[in-house]
Protein backbone atom coordinates (compact mmCIF):
# COMPACT_ATOMS: atom_id res chain seq x y z
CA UNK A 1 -8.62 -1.36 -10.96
CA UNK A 2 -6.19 0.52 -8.87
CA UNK A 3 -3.13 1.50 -8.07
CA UNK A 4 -1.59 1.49 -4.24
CA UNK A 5 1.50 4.34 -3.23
CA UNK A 6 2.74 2.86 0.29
CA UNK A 7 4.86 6.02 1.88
CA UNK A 8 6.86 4.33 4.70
CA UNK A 9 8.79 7.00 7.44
CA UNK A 10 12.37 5.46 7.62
CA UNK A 11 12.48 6.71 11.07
CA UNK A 12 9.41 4.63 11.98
CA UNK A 13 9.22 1.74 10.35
CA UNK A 14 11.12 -1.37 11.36
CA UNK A 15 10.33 -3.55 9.23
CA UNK A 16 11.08 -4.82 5.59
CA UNK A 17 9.00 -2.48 3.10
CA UNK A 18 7.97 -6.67 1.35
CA UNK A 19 6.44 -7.29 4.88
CA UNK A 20 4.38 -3.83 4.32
CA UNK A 21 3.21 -4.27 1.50
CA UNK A 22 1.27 -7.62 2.31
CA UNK A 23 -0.11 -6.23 5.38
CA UNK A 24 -1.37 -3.25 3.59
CA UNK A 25 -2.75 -5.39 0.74
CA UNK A 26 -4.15 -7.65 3.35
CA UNK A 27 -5.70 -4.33 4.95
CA UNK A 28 -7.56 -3.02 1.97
CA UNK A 29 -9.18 -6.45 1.46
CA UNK A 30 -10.55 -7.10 4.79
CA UNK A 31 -12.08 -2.93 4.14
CA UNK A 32 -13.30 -3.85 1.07
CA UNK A 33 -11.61 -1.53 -0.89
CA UNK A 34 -9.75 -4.00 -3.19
CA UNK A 35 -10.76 -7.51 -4.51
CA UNK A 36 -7.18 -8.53 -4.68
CA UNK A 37 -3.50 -7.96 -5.96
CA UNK A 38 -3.66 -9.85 -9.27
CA UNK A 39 -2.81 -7.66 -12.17
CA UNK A 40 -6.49 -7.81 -13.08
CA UNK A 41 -6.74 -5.14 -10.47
CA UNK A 42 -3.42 -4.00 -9.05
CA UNK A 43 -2.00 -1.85 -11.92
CA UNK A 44 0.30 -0.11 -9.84
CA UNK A 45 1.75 -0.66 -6.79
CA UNK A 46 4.15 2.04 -5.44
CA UNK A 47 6.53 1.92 -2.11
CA UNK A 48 8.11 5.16 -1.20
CA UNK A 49 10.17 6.80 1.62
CA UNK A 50 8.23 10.19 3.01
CA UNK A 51 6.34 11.90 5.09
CA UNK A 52 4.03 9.40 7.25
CA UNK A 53 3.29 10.67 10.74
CA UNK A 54 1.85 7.00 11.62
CA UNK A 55 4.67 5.69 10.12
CA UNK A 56 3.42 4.43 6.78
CA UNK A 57 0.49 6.38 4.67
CA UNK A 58 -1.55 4.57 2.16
CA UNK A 59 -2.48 6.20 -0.82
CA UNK A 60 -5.16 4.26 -2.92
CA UNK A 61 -6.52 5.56 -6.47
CA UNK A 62 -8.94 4.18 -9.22
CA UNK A 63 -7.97 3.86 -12.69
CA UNK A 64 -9.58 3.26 -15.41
């Protein structure tokens, strides 16, 4: 179980924070680092505007 903060830099990303999101859920599958999005799992899943030198910053934590 998990829950996913996405930090997106407005003045790099270009694209629609829903279009993020999939491609970072889609990231932490193929790593192995999540089984999926269901709720099972996904208890949280956070999109904010910040800091991101790379333009979006994933920040992934286990709960219990």
């Amino acid at each position: 179980r998990f829950e996913l903060t996405i930090i997106l830099d407005e003045t790099k990303c270009d694209r629609d924070p829903d279009n993020i999101v999939k491609a970072a859920i889609d990231y932490l599958k193929t790593r192995k680092l999540i089984v999926d999005d269901s709720p099972k799992y996904a208890r949280g899943i956070h999109i904010l505007w910040g800091e991101a030198p790379e333009g979006c910053r994933l920040v992934l934590r286990e709960v219990a």
